[in-house]
PDB file of N, CA and C in Angstrom:
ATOM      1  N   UNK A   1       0.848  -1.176   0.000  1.00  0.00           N
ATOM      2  CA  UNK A   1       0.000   0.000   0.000  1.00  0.00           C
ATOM      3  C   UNK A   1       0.895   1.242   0.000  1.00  0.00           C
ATOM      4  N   UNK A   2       0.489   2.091  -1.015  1.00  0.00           N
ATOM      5  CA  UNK A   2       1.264   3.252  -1.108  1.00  0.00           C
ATOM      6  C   UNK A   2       1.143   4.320  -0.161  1.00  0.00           C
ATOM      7  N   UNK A   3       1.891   4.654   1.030  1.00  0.00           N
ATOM      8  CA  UNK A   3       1.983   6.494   2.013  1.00  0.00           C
ATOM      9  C   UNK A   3       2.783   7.196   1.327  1.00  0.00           C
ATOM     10  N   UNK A   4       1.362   8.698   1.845  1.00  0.00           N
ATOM     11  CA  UNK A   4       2.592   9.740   0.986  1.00  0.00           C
ATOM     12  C   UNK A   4       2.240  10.494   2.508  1.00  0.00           C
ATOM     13  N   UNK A   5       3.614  11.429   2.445  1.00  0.00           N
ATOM     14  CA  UNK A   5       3.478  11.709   3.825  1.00  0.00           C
ATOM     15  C   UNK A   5       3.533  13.190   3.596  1.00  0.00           C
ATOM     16  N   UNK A   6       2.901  13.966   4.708  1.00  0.00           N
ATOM     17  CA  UNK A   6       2.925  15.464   3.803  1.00  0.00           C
ATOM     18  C   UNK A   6       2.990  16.645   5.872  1.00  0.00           C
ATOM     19  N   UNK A   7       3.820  17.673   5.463  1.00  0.00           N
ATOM     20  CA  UNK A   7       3.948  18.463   6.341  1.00  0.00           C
ATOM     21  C   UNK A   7       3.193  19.797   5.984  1.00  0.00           C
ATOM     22  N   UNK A   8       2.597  20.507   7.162  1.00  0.00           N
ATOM     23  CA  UNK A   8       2.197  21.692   6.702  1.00  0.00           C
ATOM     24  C   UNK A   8       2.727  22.943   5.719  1.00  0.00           C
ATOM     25  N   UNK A   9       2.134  23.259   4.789  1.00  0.00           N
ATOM     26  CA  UNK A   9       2.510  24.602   4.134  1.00  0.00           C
ATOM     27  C   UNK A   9       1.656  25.509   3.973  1.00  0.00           C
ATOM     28  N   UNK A  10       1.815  26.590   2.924  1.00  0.00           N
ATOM     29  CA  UNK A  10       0.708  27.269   3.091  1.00  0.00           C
ATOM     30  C   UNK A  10      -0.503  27.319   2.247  1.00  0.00           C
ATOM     31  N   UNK A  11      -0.283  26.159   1.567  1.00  0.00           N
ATOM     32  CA  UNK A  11      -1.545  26.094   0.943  1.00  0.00           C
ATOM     33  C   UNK A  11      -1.930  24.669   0.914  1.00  0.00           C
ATOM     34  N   UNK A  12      -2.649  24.415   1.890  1.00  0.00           N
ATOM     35  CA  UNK A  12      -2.566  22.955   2.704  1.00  0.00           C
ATOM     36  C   UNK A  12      -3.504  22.209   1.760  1.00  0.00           C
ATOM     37  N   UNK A  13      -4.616  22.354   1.163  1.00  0.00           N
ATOM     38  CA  UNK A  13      -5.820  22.148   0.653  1.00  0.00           C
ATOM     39  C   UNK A  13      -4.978  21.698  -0.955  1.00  0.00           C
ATOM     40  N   UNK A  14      -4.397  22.832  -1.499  1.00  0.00           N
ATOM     41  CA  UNK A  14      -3.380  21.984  -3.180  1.00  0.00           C
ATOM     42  C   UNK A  14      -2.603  21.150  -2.274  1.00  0.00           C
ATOM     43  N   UNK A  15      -2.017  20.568  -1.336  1.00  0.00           N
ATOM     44  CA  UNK A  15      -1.061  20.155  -1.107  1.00  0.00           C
ATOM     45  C   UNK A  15      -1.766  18.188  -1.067  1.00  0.00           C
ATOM     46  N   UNK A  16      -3.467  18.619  -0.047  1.00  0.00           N
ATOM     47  CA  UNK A  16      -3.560  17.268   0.557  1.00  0.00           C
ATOM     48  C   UNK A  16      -4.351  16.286  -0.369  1.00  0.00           C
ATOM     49  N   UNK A  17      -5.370  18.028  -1.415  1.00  0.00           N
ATOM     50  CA  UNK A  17      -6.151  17.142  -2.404  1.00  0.00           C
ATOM     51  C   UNK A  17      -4.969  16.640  -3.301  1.00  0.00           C
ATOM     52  N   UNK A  18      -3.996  16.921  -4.008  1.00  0.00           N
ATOM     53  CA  UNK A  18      -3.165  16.118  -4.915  1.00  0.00           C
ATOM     54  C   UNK A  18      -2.507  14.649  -4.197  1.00  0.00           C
ATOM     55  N   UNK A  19      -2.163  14.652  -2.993  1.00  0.00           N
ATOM     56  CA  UNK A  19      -2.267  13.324  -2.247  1.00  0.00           C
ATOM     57  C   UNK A  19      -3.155  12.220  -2.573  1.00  0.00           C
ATOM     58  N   UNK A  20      -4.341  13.248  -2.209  1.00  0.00           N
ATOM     59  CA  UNK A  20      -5.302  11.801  -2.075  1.00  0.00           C
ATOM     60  C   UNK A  20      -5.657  11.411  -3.539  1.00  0.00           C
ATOM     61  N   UNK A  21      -5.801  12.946  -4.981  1.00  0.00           N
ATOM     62  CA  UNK A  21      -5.710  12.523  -6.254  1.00  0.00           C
ATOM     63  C   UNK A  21      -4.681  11.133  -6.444  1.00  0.00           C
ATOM     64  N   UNK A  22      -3.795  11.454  -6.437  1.00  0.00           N
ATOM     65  CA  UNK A  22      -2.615  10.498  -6.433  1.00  0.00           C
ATOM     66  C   UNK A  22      -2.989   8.895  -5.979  1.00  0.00           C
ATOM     67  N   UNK A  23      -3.667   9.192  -5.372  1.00  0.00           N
ATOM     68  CA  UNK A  23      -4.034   7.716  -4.473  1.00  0.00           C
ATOM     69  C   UNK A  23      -5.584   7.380  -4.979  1.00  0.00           C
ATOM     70  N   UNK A  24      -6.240   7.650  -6.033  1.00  0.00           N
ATOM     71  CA  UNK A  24      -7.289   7.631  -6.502  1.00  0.00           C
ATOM     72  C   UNK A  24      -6.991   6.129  -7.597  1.00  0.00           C
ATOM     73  N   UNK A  25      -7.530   4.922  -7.386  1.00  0.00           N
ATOM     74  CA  UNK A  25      -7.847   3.590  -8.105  1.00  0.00           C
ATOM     75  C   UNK A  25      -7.090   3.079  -7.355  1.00  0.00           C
ATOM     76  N   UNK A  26      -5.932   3.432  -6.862  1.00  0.00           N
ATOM     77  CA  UNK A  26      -4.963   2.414  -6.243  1.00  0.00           C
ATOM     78  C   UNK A  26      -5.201   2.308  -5.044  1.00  0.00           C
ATOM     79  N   UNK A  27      -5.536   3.214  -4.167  1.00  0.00           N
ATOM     80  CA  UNK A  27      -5.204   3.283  -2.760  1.00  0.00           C
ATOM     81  C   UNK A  27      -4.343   3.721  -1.929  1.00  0.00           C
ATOM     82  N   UNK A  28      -4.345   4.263  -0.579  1.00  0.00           N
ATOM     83  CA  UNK A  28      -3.413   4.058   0.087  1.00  0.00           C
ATOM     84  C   UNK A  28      -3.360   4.925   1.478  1.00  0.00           C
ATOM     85  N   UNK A  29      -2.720   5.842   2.054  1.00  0.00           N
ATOM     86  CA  UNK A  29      -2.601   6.234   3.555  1.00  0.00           C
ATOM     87  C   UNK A  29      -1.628   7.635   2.906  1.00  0.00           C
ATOM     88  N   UNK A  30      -2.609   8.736   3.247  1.00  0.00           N
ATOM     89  CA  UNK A  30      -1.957   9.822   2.799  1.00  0.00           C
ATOM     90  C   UNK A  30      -1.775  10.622   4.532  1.00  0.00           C
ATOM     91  N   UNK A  31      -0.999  10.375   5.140  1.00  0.00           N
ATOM     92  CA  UNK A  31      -0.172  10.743   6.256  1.00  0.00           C
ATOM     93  C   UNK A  31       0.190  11.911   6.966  1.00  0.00           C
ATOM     94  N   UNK A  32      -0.757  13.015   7.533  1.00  0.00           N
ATOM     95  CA  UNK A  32      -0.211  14.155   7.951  1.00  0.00           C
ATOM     96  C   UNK A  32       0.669  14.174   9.236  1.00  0.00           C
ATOM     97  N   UNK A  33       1.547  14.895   9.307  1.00  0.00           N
ATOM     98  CA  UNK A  33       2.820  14.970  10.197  1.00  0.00           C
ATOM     99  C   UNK A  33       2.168  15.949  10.958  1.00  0.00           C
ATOM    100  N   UNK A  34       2.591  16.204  12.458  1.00  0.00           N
ATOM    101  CA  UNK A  34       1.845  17.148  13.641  1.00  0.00           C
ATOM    102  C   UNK A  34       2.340  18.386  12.507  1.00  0.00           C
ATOM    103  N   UNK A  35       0.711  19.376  12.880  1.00  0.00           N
ATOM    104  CA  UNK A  35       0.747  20.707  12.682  1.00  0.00           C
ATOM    105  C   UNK A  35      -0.465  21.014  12.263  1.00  0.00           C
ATOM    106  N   UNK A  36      -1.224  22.045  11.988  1.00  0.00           N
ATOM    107  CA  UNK A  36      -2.374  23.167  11.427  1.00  0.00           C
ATOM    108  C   UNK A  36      -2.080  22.665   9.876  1.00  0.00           C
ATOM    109  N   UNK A  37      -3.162  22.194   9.451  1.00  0.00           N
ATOM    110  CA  UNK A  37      -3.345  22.645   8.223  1.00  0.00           C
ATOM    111  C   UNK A  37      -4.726  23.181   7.523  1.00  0.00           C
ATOM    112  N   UNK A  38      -4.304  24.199   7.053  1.00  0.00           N
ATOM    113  CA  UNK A  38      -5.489  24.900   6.712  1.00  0.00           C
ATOM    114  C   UNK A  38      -6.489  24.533   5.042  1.00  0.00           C
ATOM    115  N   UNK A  39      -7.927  24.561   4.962  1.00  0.00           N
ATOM    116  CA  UNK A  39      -8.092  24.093   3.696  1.00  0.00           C
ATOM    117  C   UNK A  39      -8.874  25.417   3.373  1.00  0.00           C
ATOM    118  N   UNK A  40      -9.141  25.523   1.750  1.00  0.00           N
ATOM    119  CA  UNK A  40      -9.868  26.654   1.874  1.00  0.00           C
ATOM    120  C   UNK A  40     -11.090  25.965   0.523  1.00  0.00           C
ATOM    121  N   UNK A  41     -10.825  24.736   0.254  1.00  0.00           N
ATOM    122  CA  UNK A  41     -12.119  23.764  -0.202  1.00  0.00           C
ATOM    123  C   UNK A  41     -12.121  22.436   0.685  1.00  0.00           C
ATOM    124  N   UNK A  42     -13.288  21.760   0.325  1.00  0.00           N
ATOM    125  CA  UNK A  42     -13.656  20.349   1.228  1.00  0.00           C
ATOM    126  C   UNK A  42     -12.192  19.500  -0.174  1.00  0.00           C
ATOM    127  N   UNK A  43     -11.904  18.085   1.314  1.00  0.00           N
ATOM    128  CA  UNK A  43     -10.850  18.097   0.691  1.00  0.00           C
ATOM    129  C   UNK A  43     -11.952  16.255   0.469  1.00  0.00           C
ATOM    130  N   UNK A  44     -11.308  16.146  -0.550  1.00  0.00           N
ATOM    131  CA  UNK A  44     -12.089  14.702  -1.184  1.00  0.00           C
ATOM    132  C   UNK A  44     -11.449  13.520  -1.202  1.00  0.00           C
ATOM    133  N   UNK A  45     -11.951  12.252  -0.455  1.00  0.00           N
ATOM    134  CA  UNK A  45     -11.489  10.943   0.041  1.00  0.00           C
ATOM    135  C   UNK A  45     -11.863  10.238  -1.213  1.00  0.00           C
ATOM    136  N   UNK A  46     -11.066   9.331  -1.453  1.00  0.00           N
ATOM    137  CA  UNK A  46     -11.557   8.066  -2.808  1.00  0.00           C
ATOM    138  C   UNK A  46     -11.280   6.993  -1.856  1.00  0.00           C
ATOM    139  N   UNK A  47     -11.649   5.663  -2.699  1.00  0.00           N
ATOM    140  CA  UNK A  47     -11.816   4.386  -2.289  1.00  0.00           C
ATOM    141  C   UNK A  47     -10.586   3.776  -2.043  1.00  0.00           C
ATOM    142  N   UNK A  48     -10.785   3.294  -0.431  1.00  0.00           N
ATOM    143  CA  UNK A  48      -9.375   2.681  -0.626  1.00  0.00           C
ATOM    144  C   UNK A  48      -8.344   3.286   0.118  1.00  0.00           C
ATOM    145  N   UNK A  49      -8.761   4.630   0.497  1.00  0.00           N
ATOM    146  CA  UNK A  49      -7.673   5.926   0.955  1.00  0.00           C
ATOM    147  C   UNK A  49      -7.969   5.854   2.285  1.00  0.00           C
ATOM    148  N   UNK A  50      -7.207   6.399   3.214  1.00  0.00           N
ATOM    149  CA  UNK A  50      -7.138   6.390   4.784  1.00  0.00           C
ATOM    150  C   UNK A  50      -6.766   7.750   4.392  1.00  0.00           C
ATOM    151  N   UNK A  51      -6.998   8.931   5.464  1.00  0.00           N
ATOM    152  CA  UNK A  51      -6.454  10.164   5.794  1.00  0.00           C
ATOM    153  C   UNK A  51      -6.364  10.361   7.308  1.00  0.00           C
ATOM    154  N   UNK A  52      -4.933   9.835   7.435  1.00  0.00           N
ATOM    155  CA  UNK A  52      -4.455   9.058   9.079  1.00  0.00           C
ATOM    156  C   UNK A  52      -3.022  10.943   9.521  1.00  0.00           C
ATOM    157  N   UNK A  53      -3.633  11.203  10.795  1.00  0.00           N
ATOM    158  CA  UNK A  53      -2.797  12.247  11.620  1.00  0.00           C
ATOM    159  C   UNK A  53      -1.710  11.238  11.945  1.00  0.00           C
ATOM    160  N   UNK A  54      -0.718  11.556  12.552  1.00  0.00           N
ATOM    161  CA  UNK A  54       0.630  11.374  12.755  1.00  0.00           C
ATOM    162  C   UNK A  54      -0.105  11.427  14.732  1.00  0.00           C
ATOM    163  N   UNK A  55      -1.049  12.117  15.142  1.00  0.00           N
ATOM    164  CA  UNK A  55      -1.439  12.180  16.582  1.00  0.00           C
ATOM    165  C   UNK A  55      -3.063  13.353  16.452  1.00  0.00           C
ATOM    166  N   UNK A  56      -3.309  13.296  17.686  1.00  0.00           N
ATOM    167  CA  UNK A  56      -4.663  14.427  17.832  1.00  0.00           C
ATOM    168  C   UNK A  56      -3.762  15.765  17.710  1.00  0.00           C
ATOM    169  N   UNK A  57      -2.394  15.987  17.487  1.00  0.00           N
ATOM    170  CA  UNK A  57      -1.858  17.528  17.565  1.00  0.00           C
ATOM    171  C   UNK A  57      -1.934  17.709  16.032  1.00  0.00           C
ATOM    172  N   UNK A  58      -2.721  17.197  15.043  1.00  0.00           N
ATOM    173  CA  UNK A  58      -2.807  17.289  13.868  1.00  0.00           C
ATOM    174  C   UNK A  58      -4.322  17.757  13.637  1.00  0.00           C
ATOM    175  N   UNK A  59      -4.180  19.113  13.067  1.00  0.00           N
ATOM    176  CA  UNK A  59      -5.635  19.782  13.208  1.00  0.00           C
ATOM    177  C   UNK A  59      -5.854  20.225  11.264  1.00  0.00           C
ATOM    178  N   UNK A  60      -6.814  19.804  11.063  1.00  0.00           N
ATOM    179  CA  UNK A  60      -7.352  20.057   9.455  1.00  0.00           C
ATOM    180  C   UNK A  60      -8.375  21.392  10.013  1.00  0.00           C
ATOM    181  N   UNK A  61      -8.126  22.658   9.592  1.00  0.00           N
ATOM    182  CA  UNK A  61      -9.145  23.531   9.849  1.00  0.00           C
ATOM    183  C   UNK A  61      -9.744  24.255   8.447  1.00  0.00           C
ATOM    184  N   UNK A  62     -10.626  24.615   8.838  1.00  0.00           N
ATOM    185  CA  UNK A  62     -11.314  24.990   7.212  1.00  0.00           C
ATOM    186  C   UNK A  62     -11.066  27.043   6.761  1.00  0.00           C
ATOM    187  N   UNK A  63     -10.710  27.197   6.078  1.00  0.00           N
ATOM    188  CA  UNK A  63     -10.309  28.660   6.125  1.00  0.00           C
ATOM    189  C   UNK A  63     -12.079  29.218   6.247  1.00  0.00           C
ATOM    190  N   UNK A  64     -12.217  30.758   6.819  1.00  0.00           N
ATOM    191  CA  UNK A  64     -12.907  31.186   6.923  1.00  0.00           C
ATOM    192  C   UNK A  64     -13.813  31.335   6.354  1.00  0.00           C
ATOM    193  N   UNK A  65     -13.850  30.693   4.918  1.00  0.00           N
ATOM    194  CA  UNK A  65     -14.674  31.326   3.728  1.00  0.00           C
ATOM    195  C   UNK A  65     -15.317  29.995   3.062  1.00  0.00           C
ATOM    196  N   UNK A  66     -14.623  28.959   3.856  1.00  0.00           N
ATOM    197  CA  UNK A  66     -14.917  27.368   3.079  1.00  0.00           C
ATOM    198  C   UNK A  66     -16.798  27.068   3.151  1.00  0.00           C
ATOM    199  N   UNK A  67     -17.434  26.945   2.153  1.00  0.00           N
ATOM    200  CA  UNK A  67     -18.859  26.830   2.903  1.00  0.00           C
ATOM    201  C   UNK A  67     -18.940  25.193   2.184  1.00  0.00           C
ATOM    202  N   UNK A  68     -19.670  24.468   3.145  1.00  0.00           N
ATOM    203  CA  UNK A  68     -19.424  22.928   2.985  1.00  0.00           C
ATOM    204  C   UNK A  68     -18.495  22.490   4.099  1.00  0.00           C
ATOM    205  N   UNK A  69     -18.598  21.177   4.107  1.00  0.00           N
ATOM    206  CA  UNK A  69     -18.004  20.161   5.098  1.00  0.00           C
ATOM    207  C   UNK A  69     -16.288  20.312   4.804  1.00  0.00           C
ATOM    208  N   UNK A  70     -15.324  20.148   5.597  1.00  0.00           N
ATOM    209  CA  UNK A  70     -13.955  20.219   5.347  1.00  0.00           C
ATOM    210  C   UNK A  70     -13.501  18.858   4.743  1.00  0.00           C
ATOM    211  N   UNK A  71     -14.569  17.486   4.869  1.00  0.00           N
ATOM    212  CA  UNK A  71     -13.628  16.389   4.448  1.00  0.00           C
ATOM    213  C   UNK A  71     -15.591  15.884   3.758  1.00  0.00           C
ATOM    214  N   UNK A  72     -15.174  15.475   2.241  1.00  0.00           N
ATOM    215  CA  UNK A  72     -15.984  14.825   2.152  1.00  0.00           C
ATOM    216  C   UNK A  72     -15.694  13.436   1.053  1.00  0.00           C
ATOM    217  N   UNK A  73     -16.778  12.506   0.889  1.00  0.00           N
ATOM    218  CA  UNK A  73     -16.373  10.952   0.112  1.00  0.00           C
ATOM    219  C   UNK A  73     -17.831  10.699  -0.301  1.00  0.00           C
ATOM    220  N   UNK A  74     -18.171  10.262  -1.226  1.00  0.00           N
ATOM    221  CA  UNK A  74     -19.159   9.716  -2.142  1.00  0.00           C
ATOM    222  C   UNK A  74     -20.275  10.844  -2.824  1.00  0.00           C
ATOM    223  N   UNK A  75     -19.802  11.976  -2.860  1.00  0.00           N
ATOM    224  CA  UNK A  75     -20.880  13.029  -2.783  1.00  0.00           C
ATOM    225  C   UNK A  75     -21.579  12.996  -4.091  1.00  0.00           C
ATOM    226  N   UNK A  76     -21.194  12.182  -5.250  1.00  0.00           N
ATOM    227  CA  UNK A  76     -21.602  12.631  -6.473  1.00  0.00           C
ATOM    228  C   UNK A  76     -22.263  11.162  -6.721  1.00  0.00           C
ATOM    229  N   UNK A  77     -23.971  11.354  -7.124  1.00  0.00           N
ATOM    230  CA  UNK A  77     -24.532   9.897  -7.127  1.00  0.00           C
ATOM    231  C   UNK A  77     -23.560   9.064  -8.377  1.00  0.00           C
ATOM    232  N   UNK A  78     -23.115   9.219  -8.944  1.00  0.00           N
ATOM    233  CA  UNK A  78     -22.086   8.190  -9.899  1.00  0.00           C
ATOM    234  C   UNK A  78     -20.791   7.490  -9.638  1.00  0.00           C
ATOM    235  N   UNK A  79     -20.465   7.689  -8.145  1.00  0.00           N
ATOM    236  CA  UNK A  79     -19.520   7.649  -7.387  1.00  0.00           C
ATOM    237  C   UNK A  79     -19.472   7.139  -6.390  1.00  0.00           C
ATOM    238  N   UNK A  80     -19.321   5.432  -6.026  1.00  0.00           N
ATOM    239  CA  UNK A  80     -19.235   5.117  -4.925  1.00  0.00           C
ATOM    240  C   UNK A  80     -18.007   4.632  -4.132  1.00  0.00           C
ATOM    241  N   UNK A  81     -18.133   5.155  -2.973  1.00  0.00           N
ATOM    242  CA  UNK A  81     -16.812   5.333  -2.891  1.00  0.00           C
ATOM    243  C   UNK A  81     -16.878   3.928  -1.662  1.00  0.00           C
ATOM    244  N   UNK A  82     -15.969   3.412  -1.065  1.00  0.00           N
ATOM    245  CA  UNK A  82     -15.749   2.502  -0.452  1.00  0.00           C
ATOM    246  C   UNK A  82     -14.468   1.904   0.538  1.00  0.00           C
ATOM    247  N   UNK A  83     -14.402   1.406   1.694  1.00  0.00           N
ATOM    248  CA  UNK A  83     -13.271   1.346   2.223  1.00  0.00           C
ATOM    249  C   UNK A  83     -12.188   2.458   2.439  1.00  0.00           C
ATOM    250  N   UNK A  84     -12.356   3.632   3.493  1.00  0.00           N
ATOM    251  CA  UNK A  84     -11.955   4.446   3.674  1.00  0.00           C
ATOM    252  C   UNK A  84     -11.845   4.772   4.923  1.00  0.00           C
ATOM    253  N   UNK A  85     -10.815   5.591   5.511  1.00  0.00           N
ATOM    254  CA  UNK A  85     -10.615   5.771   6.916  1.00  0.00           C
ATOM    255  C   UNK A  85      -9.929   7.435   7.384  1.00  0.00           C
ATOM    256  N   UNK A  86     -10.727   7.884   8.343  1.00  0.00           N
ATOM    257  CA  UNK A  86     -10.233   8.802   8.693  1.00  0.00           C
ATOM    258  C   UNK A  86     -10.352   8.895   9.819  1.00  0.00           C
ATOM    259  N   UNK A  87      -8.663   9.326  10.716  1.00  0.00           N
ATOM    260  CA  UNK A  87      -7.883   8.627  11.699  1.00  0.00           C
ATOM    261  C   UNK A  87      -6.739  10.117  11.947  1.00  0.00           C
ATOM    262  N   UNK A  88      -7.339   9.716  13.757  1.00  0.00           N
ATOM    263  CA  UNK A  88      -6.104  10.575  14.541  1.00  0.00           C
ATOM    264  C   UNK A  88      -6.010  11.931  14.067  1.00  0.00           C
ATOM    265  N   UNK A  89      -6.842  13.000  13.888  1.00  0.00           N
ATOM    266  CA  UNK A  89      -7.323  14.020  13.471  1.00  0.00           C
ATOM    267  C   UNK A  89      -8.154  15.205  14.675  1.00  0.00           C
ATOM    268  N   UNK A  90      -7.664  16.401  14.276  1.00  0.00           N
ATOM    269  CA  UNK A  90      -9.066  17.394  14.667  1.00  0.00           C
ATOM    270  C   UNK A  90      -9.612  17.755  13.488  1.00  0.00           C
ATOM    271  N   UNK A  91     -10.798  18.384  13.377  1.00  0.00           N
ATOM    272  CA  UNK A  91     -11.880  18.801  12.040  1.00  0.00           C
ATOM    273  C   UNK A  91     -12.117  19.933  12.722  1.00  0.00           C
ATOM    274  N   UNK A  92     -11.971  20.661  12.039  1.00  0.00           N
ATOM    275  CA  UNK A  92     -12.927  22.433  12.887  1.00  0.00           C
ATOM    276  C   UNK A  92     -13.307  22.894  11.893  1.00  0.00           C
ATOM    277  N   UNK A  93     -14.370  23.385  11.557  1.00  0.00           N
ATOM    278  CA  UNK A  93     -14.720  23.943  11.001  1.00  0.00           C
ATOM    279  C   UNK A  93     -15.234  25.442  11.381  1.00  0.00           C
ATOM    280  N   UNK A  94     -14.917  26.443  10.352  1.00  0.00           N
ATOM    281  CA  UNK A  94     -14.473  27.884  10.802  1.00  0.00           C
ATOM    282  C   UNK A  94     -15.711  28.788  10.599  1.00  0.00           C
ATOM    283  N   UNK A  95     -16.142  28.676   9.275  1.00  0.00           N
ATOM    284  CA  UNK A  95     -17.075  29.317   8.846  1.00  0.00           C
ATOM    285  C   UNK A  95     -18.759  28.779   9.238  1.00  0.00           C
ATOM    286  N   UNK A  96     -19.640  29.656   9.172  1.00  0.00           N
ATOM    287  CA  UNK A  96     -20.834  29.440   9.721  1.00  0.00           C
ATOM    288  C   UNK A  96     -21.523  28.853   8.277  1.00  0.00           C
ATOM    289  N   UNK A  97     -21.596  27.428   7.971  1.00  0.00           N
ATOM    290  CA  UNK A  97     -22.249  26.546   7.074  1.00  0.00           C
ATOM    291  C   UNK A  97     -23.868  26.891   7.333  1.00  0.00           C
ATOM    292  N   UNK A  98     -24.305  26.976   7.528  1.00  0.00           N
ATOM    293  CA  UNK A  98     -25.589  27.018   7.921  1.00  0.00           C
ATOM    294  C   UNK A  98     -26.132  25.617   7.636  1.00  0.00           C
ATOM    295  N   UNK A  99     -25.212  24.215   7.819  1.00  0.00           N
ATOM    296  CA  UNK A  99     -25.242  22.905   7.577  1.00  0.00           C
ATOM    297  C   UNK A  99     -25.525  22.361   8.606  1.00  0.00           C
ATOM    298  N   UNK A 100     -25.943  20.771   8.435  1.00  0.00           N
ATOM    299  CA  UNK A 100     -25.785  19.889   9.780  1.00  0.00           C
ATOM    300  C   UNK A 100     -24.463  19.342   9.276  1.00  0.00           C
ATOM    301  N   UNK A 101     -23.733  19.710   7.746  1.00  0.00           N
ATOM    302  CA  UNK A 101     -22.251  19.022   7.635  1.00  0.00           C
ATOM    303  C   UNK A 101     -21.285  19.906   7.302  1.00  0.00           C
ATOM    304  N   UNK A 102     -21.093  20.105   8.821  1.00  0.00           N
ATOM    305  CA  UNK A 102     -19.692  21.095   8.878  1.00  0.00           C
ATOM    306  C   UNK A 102     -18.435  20.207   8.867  1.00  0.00           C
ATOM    307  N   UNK A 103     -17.922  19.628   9.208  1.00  0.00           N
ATOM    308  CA  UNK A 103     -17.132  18.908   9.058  1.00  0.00           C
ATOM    309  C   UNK A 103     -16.523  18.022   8.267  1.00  0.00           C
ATOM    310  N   UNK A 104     -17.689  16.554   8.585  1.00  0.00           N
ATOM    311  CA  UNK A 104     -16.971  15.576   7.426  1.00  0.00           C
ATOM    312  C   UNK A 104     -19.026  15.261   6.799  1.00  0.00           C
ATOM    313  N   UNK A 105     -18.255  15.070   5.700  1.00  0.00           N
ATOM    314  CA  UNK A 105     -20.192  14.304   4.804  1.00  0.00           C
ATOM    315  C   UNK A 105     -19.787  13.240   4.308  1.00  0.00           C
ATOM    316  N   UNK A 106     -20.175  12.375   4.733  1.00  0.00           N
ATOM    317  CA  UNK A 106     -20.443  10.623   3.401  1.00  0.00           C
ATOM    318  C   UNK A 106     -21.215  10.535   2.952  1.00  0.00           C
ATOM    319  N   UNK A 107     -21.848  10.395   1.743  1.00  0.00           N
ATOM    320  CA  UNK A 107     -22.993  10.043   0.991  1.00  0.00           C
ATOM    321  C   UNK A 107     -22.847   8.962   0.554  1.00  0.00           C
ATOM    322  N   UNK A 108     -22.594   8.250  -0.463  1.00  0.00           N
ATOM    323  CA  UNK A 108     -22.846   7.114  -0.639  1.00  0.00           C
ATOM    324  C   UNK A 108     -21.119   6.373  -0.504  1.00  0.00           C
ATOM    325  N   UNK A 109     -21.650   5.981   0.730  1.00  0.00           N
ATOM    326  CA  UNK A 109     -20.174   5.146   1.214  1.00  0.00           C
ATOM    327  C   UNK A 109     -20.277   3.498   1.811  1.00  0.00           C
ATOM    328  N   UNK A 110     -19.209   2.994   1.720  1.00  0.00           N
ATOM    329  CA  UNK A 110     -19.543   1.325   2.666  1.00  0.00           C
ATOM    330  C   UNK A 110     -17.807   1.190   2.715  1.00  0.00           C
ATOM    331  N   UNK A 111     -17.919   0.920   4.051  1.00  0.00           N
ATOM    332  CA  UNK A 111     -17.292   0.754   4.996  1.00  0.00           C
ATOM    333  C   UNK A 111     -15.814   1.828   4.977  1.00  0.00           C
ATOM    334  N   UNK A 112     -16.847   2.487   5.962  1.00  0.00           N
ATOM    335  CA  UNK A 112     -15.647   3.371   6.427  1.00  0.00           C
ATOM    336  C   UNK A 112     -15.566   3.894   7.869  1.00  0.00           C
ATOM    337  N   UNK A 113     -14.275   4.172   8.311  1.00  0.00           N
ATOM    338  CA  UNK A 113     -13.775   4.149   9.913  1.00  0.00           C
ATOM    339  C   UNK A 113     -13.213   5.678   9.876  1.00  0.00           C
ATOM    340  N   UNK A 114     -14.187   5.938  10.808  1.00  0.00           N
ATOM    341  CA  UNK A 114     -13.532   7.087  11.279  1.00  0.00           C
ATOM    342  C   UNK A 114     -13.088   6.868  13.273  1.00  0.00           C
ATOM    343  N   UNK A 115     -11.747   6.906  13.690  1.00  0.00           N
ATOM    344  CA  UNK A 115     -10.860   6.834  14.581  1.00  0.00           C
ATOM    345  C   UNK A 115     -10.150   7.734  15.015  1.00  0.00           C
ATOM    346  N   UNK A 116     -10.687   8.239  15.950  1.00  0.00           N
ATOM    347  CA  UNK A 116      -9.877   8.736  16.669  1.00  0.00           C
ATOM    348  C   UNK A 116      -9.596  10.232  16.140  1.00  0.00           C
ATOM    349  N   UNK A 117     -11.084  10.723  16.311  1.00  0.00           N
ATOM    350  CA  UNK A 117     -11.567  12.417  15.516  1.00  0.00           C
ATOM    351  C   UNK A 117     -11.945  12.882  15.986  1.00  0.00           C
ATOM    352  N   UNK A 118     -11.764  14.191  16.517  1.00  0.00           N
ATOM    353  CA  UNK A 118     -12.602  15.618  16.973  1.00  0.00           C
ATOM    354  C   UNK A 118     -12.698  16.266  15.782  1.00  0.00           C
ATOM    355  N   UNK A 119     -14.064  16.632  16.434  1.00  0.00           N
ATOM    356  CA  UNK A 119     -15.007  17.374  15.232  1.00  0.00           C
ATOM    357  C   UNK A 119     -15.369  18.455  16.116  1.00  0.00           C
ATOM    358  N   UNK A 120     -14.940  19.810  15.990  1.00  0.00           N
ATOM    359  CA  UNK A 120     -14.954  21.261  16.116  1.00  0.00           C
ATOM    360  C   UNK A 120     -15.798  21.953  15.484  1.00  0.00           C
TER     361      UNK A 120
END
């Protein structure tokens, strides 16, 4: 199984969606190292993918302006997504969604683990 392992910069959101692109048919564990990373779109899980913190001092926050959930997987009915995990994380979400999915959304998903998450 392929990890790609990724440290904060400043444009956290190009940094984590090309990760998990990358890991789209194949699979694999796209790895954040302790720190803030900021998104300023929902960042998108495929089948197969884990999006695993390095510890809980690993915080995904949504920039002020993000409207929608910060992490989402199956959102498009042509798209099912499957076997996925999201692990050892905070979620905050910044901006006022006027949602019940500020955070993370699954729509059409099977089997997926979420471990060891605060949701802010």
């Amino acid at each position: 199984m392929k990890t790609i392992v990724l440290n904060p910069i400043k444009n956290n959101y190009t940094q984590i969606q090309a990760a998990l692109d990358t890991l789209k048919g194949v699979g694999g564990i796209v790895y954040l190292s302790s720190g803030t990373y900021i998104v300023s779109s929902p960042l998108k899980i495929w089948s197969n993918t884990e999006l695993v913190g390095e510890n809980k001092s690993v915080v995904i926050v949504s920039s002020s302006n993000l409207i929608g959930p910060v992490i989402t997987a199956g959102v498009y009915k042509e798209e099912k997504v499957q076997n996925i995990g999201i692990k050892n994380l905070v979620v905050q979400q910044l901006a006022d969604t006027g949602t019940s999915s500020k955070c993370i959304y699954l729509e059409i998903v099977e089997n997926f683990i979420v471990d060891n998450v605060t949701l802010v």
